[in-house]
PDB file of N, CA and C in Angstrom:
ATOM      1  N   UNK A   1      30.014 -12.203  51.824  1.00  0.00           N
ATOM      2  CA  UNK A   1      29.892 -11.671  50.485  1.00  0.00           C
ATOM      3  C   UNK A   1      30.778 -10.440  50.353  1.00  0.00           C
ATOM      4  N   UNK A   2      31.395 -10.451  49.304  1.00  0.00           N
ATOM      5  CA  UNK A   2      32.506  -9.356  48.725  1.00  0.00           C
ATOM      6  C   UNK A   2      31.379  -8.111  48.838  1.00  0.00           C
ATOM      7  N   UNK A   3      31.989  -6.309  48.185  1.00  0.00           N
ATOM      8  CA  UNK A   3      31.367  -5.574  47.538  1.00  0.00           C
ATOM      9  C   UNK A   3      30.932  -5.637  46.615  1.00  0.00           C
ATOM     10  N   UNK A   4      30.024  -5.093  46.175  1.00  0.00           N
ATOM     11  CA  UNK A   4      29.233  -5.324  44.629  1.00  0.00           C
ATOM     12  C   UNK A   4      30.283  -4.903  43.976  1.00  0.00           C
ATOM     13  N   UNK A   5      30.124  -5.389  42.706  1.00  0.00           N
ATOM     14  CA  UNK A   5      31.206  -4.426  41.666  1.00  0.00           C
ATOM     15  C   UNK A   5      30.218  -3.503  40.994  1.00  0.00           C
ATOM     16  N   UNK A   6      30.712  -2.412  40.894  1.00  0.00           N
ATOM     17  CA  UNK A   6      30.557  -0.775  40.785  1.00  0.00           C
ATOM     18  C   UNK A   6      30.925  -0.646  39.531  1.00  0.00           C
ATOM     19  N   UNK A   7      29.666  -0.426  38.245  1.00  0.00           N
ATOM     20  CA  UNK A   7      29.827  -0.474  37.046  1.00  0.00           C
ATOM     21  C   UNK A   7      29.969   1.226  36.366  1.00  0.00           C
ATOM     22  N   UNK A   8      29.917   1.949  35.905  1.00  0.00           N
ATOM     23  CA  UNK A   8      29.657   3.241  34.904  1.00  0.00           C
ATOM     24  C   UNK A   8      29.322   2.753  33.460  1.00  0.00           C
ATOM     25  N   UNK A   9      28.255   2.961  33.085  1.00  0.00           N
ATOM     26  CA  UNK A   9      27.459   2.869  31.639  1.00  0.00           C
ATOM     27  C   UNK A   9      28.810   3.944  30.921  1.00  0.00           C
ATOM     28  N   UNK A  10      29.183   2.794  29.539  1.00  0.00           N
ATOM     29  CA  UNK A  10      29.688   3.692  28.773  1.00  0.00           C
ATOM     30  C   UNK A  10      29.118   4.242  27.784  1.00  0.00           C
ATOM     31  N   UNK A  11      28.826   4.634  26.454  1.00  0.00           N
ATOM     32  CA  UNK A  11      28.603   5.034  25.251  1.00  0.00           C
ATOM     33  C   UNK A  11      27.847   3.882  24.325  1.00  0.00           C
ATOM     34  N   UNK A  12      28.222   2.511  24.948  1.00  0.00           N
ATOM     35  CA  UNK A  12      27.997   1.338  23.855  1.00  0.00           C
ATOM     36  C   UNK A  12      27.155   0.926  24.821  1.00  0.00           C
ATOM     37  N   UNK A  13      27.177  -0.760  24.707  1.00  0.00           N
ATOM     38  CA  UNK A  13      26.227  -1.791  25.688  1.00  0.00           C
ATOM     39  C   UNK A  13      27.339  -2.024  26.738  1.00  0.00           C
ATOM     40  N   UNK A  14      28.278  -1.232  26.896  1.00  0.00           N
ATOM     41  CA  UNK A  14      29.062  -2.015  27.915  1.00  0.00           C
ATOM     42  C   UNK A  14      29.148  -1.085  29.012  1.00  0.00           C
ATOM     43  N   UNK A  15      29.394  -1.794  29.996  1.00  0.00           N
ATOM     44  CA  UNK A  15      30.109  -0.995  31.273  1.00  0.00           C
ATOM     45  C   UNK A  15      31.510  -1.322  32.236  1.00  0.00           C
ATOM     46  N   UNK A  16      32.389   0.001  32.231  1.00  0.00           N
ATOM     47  CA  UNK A  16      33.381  -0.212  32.902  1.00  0.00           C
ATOM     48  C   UNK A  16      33.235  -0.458  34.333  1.00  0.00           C
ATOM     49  N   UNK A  17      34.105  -0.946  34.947  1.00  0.00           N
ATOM     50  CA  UNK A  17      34.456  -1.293  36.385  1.00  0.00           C
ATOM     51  C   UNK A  17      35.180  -0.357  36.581  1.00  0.00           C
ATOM     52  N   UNK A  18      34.534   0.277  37.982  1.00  0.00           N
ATOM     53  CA  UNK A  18      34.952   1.564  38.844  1.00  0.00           C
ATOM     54  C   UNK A  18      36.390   1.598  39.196  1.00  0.00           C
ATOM     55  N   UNK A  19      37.852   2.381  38.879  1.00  0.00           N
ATOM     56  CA  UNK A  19      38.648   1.853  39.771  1.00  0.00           C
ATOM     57  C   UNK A  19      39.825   1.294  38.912  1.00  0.00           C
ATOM     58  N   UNK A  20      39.263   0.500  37.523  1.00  0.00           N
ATOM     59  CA  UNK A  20      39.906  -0.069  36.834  1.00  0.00           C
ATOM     60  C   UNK A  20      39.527   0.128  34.906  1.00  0.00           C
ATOM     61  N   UNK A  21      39.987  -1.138  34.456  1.00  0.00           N
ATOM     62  CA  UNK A  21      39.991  -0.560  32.896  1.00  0.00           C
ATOM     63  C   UNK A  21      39.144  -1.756  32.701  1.00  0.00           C
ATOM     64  N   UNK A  22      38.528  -2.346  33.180  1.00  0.00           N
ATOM     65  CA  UNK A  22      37.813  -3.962  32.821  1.00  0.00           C
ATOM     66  C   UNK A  22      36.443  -3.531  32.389  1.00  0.00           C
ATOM     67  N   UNK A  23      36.182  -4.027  31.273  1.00  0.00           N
ATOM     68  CA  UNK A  23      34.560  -3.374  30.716  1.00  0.00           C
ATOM     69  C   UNK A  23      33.783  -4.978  30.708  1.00  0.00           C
ATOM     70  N   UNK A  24      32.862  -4.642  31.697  1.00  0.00           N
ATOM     71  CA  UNK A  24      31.420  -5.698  31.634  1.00  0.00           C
ATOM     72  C   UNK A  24      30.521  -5.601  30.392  1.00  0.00           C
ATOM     73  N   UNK A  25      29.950  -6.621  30.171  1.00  0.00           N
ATOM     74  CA  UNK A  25      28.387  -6.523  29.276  1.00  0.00           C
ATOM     75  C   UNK A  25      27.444  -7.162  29.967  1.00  0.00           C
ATOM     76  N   UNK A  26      26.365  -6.912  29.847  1.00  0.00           N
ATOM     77  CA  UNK A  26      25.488  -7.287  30.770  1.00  0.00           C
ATOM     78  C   UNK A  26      24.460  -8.440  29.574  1.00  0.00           C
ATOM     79  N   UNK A  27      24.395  -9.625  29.831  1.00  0.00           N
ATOM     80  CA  UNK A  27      24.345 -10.918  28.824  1.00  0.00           C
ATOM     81  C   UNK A  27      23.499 -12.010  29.397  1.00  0.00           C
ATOM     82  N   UNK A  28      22.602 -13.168  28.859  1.00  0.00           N
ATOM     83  CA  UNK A  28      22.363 -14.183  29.357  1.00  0.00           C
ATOM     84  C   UNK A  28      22.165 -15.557  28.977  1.00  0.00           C
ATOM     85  N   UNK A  29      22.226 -16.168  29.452  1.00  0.00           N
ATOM     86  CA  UNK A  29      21.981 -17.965  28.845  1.00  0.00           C
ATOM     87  C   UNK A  29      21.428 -18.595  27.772  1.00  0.00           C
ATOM     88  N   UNK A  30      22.005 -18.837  26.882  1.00  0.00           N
ATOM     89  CA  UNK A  30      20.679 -19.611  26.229  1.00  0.00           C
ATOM     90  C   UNK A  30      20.954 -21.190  26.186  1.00  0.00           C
ATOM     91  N   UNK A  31      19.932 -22.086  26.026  1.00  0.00           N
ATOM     92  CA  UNK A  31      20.176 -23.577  26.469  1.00  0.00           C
ATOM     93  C   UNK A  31      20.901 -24.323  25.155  1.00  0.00           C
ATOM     94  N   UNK A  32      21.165 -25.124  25.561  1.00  0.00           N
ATOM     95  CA  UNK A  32      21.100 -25.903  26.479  1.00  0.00           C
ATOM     96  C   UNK A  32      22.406 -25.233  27.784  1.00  0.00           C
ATOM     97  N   UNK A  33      22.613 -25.658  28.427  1.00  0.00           N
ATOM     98  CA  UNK A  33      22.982 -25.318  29.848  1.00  0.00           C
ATOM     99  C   UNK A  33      23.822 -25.924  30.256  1.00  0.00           C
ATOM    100  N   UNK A  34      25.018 -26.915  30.615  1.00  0.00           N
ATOM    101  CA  UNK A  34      25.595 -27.706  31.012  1.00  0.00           C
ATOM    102  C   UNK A  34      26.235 -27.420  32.582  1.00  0.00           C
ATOM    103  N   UNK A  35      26.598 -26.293  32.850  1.00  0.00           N
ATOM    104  CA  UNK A  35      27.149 -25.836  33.871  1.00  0.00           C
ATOM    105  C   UNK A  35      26.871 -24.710  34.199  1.00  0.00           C
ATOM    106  N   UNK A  36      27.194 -24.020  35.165  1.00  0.00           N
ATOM    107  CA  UNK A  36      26.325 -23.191  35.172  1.00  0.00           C
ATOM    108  C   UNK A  36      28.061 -21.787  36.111  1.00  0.00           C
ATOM    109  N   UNK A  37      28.133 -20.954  35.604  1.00  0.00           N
ATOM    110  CA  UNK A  37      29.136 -19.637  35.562  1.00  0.00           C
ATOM    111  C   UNK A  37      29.011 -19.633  37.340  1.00  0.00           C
ATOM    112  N   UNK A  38      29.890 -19.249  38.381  1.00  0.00           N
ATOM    113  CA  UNK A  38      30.224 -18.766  39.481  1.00  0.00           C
ATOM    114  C   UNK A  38      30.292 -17.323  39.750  1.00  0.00           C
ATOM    115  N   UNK A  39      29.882 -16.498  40.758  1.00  0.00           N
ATOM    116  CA  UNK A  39      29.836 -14.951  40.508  1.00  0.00           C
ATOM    117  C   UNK A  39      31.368 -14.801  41.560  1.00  0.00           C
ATOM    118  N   UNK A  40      31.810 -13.872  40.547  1.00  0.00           N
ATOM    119  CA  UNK A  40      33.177 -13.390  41.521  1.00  0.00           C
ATOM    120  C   UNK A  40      32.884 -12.570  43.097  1.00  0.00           C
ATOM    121  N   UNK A  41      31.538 -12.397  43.130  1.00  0.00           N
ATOM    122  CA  UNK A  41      31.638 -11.386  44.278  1.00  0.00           C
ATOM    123  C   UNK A  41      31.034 -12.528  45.714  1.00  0.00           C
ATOM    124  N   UNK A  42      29.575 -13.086  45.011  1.00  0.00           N
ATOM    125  CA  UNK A  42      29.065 -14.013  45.986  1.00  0.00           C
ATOM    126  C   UNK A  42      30.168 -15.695  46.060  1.00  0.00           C
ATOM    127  N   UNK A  43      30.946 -15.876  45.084  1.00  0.00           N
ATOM    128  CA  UNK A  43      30.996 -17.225  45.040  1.00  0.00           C
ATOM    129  C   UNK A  43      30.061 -18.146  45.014  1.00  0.00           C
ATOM    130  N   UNK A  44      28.224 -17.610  44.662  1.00  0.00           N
ATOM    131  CA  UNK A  44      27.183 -18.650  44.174  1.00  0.00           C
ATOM    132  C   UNK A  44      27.404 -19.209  43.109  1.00  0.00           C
ATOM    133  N   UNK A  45      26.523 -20.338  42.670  1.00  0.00           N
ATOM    134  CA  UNK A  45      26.298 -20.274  41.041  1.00  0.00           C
ATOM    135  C   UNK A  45      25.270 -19.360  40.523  1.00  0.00           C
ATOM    136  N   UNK A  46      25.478 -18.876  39.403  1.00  0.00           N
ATOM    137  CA  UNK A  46      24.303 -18.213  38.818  1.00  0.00           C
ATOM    138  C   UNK A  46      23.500 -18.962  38.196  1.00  0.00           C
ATOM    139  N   UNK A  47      22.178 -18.772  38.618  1.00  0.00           N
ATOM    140  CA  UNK A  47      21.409 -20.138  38.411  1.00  0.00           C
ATOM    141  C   UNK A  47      20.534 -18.757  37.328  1.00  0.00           C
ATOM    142  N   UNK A  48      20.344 -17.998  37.675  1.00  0.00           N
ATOM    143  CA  UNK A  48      19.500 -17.112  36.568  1.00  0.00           C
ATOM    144  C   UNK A  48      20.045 -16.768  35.129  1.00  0.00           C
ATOM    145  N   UNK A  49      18.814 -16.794  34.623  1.00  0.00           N
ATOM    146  CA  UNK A  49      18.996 -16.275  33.134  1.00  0.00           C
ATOM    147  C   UNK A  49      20.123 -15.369  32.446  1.00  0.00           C
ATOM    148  N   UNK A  50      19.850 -13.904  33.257  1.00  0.00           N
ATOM    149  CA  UNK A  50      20.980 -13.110  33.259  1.00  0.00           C
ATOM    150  C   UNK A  50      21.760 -12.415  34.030  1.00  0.00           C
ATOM    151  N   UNK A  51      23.020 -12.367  33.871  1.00  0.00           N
ATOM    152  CA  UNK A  51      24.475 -12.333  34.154  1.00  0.00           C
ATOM    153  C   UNK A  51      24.996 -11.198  33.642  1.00  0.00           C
ATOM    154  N   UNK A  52      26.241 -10.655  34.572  1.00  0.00           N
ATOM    155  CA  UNK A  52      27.142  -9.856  34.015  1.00  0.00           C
ATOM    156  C   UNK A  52      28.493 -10.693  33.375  1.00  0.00           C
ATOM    157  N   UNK A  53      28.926 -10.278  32.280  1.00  0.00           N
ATOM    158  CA  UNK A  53      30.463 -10.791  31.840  1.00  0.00           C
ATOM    159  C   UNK A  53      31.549  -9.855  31.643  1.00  0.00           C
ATOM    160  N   UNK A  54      32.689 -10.152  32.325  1.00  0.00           N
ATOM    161  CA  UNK A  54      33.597  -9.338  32.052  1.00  0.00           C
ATOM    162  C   UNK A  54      34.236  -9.856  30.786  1.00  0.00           C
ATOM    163  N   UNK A  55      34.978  -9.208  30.087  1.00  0.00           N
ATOM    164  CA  UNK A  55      35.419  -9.211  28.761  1.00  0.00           C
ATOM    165  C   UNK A  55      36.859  -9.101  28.780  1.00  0.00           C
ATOM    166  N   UNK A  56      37.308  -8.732  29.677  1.00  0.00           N
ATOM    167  CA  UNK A  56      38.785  -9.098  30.246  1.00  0.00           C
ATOM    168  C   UNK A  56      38.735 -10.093  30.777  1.00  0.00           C
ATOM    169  N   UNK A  57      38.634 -11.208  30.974  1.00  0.00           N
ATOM    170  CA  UNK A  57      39.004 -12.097  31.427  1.00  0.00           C
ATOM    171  C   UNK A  57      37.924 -13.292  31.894  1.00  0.00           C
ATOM    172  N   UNK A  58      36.599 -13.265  31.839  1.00  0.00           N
ATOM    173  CA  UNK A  58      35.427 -14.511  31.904  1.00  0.00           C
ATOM    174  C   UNK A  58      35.320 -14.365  32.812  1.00  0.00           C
ATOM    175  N   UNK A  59      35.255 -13.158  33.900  1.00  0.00           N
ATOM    176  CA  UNK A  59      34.841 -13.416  35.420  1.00  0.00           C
ATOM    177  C   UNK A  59      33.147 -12.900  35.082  1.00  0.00           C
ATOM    178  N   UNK A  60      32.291 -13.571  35.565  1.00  0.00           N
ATOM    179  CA  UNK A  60      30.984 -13.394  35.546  1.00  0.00           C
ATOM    180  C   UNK A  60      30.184 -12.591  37.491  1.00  0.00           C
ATOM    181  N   UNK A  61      28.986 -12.169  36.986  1.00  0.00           N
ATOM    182  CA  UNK A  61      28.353 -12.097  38.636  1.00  0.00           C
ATOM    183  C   UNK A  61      27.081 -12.032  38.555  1.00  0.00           C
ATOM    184  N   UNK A  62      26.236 -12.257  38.963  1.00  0.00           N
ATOM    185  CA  UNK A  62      25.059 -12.138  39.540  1.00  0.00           C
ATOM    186  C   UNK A  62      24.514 -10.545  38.840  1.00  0.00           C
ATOM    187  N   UNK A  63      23.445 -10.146  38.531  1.00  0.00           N
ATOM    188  CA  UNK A  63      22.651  -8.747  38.526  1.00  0.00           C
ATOM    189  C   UNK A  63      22.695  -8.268  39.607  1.00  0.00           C
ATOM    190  N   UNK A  64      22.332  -8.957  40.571  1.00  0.00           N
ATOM    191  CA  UNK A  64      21.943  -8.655  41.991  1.00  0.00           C
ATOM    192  C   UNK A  64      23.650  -8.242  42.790  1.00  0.00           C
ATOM    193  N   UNK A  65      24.380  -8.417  42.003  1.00  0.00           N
ATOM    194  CA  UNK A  65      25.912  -7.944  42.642  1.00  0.00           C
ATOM    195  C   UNK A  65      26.772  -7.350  41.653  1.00  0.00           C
ATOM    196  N   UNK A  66      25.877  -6.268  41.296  1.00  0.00           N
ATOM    197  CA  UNK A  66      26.365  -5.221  40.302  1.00  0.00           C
ATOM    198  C   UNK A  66      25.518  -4.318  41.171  1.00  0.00           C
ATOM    199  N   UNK A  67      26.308  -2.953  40.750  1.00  0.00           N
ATOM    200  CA  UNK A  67      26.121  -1.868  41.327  1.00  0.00           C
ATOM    201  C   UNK A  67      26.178  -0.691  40.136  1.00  0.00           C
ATOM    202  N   UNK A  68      24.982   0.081  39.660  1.00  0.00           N
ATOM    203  CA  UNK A  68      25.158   1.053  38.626  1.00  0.00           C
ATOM    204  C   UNK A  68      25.833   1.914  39.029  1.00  0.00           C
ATOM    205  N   UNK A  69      26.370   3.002  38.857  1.00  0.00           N
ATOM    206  CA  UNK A  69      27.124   4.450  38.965  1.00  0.00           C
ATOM    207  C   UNK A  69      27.050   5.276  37.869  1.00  0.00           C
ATOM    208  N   UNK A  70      26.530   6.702  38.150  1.00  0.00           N
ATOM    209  CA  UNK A  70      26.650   7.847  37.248  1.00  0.00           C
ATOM    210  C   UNK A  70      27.432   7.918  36.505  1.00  0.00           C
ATOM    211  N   UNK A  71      27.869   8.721  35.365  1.00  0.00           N
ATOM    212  CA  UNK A  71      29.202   8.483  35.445  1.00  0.00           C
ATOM    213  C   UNK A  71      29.773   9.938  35.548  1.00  0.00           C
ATOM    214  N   UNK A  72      30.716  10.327  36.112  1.00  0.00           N
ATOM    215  CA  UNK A  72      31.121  11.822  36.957  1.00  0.00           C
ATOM    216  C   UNK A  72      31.910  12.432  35.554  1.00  0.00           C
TER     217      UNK A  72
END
C-alpha cells in the first residue's frame, strides 16, 4: 500500500492535496451501482458508500486512505 494522501480542509467542502494544487471532495454512491471506483493509493475497489474524489482528474480513494492535515 502507497502513503495516504495528505488532505488540508480549505474554506469550502473541498480539500487540497499536500504538495500539490489537486483539490478532493469528499462524496458518495448513490444506486444503482454498476461498477464500482479503484482507490489510487490501495489499488482496492471501493466497495463503501463513501469516497474521496479528486476533481482534477477522477482519481478516487478509500476514507480510510486519506489523511487530514491542519492547515499551517
Amino acid at each position: 500500500m502507497s502513503s495516504p494522501i495528505r488532505l488540508v480542509k480549505n474554506e469550502d467542502a473541498t480539500a487540497t492535496e499536500v504538495g500539490t494544487d489537486a483539490v478532493w471532495v469528499a462524496t458518495g454512491y448513490t444506486e444503482p451501482r454498476e461498477n464500482l471506483d479503484v482507490c489510487v493509493v490501495c489499488d482496492g475497489d471501493i466497495e463503501e458508500w463513501e469516497l474521496w474524489l479528486c476533481l482534477d482528474g477522477g482519481d478516487c480513494a478509500h476514507t480510510g486512505c486519506v489523511e487530514m492535515e491542519e492547515a499551517s
